[in-house]
Protein backbone atom coordinates (compact mmCIF):
# COMPACT_ATOMS: atom_id res chain seq x y z
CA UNK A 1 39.18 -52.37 -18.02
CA UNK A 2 39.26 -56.19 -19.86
CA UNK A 3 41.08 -56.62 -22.84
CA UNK A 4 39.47 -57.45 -25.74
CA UNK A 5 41.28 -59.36 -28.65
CA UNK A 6 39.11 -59.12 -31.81
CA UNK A 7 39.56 -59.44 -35.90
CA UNK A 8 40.55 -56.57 -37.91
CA UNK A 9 37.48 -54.84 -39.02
CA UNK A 10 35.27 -57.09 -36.31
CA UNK A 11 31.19 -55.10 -35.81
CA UNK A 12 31.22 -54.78 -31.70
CA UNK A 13 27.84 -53.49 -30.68
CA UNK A 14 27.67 -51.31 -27.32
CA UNK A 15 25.46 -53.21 -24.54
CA UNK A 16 24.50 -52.41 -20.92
CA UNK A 17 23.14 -54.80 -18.85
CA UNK A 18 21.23 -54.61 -15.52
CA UNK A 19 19.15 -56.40 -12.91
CA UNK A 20 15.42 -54.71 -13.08
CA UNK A 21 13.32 -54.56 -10.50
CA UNK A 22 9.84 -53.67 -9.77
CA UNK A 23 10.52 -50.51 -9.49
CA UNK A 24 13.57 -49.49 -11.35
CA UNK A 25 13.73 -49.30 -15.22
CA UNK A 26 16.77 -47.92 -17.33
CA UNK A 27 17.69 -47.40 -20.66
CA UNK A 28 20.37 -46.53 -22.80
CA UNK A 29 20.09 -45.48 -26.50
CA UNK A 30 23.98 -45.29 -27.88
CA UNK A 31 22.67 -43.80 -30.98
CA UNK A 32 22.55 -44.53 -34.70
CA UNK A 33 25.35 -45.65 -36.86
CA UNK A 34 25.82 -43.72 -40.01
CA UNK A 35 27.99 -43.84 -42.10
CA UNK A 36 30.71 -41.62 -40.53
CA UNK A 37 30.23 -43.09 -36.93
CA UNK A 38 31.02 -46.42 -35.77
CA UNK A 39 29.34 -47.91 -32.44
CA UNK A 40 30.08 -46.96 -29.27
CA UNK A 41 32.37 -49.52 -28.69
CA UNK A 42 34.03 -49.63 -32.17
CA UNK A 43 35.46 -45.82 -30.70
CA UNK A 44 37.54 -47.51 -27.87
CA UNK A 45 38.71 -50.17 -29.36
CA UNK A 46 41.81 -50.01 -31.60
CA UNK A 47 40.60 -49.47 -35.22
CA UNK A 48 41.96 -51.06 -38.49
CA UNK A 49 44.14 -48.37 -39.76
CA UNK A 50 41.90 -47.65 -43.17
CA UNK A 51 38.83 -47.42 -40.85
CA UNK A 52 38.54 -43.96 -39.59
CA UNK A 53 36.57 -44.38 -35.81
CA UNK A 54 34.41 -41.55 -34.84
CA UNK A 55 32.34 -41.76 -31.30
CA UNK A 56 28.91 -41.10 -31.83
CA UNK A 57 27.52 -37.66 -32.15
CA UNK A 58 25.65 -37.74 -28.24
CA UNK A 59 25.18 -40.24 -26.29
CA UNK A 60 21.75 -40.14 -24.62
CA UNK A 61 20.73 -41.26 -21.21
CA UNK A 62 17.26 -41.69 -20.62
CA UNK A 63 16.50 -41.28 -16.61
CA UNK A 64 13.03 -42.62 -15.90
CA UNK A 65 11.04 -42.28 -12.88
CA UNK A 66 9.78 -44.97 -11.05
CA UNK A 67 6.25 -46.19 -10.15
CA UNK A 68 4.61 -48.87 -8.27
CA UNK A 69 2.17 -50.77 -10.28
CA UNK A 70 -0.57 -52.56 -7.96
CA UNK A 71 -2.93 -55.15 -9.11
CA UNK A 72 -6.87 -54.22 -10.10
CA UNK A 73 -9.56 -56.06 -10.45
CA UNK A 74 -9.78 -58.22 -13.44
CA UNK A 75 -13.17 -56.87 -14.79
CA UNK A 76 -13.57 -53.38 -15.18
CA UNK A 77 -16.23 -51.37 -13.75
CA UNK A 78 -19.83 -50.37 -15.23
CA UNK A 79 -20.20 -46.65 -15.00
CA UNK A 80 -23.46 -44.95 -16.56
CA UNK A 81 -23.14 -40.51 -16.82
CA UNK A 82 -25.92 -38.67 -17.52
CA UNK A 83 -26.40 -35.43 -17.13
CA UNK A 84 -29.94 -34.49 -15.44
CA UNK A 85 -30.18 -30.62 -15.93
CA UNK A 86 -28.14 -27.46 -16.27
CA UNK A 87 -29.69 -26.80 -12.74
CA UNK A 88 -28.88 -30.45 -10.88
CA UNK A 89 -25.54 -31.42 -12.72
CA UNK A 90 -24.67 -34.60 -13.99
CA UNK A 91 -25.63 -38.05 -12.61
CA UNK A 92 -23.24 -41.23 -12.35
CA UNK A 93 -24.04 -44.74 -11.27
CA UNK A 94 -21.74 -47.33 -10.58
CA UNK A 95 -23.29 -51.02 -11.13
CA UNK A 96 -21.37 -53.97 -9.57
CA UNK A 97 -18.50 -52.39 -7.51
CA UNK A 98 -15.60 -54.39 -6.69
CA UNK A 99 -14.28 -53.80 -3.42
CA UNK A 100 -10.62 -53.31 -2.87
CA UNK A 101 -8.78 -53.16 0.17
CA UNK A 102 -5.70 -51.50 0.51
CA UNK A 103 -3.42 -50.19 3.55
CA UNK A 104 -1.00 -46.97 3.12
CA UNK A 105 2.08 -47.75 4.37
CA UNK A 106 3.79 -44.48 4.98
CA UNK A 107 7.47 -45.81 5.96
CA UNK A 108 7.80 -47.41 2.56
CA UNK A 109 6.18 -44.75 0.51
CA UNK A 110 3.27 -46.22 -1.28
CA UNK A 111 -0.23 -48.70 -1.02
CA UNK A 112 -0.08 -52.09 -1.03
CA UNK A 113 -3.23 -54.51 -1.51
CA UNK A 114 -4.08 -56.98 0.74
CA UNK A 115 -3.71 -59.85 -2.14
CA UNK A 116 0.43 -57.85 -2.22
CA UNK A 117 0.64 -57.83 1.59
CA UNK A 118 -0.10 -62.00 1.58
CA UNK A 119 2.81 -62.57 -1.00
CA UNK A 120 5.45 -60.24 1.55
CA UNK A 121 5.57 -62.03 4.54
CA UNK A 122 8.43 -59.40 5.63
CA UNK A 123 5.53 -56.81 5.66
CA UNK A 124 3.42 -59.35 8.04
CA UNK A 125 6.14 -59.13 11.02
């Protein structure tokens, strides 16, 4: 653990940093500071001895799952719905499809474009 040498009666905010990734997202929320509860940090460190240091009441950790986000087309789509009868259903039409190829790659877990497959010349070998 690193020392710290700080002012009597110094704010310290609690931080985490991390490295993100394209996958990966995290969060921490150390909670609000009231009146009777200093920051998260304020609690460890050595307190003034008028200041009365109080962790927060819960300290919340956020776990979020992860998902692949894949490109799209930059236009979107024309899609007309009618419906035709209560006998024949509805009707759609699709004007000016954009094709998309994409290959499953099943060791890795998820689809990849072939516009993502050119920029991962790993995945080429």
């Amino acid at each position: 653990m690193a020392a710290l040498m700080v002012e009597p009666s110094t704010r310290l905010y609690a931080a985490a940093f991390f490295r993100p990734t394209s996958r990966e997202a995290i969060q921490f929320e150390f909670g609000r500071r009231s009146r009777y509860s200093l920051p998260m940090t304020a609690g460890m460190l050595r307190p003034p001895r008028q200041a009365n240091a109080a962790m927060p009441l819960r300290l919340e950790l956020q776990s979020l799952k992860y998902s692949h986000w894949a490109r799209v087309p930059l236009h979107h789509a024309r899609i007309q719905s009618m419906k035709l009868s209560n006998q024949r259903g509805w009707s759609v039409l699709l004007d000016d499809c954009a094709s998309h190829v994409a290959i499953q790659l099943p060791d890795v877990g998820h689809c990849l474009s072939i516009i993502e497959i050119a920029e991962l010349p790993e995945l080429l070998k």
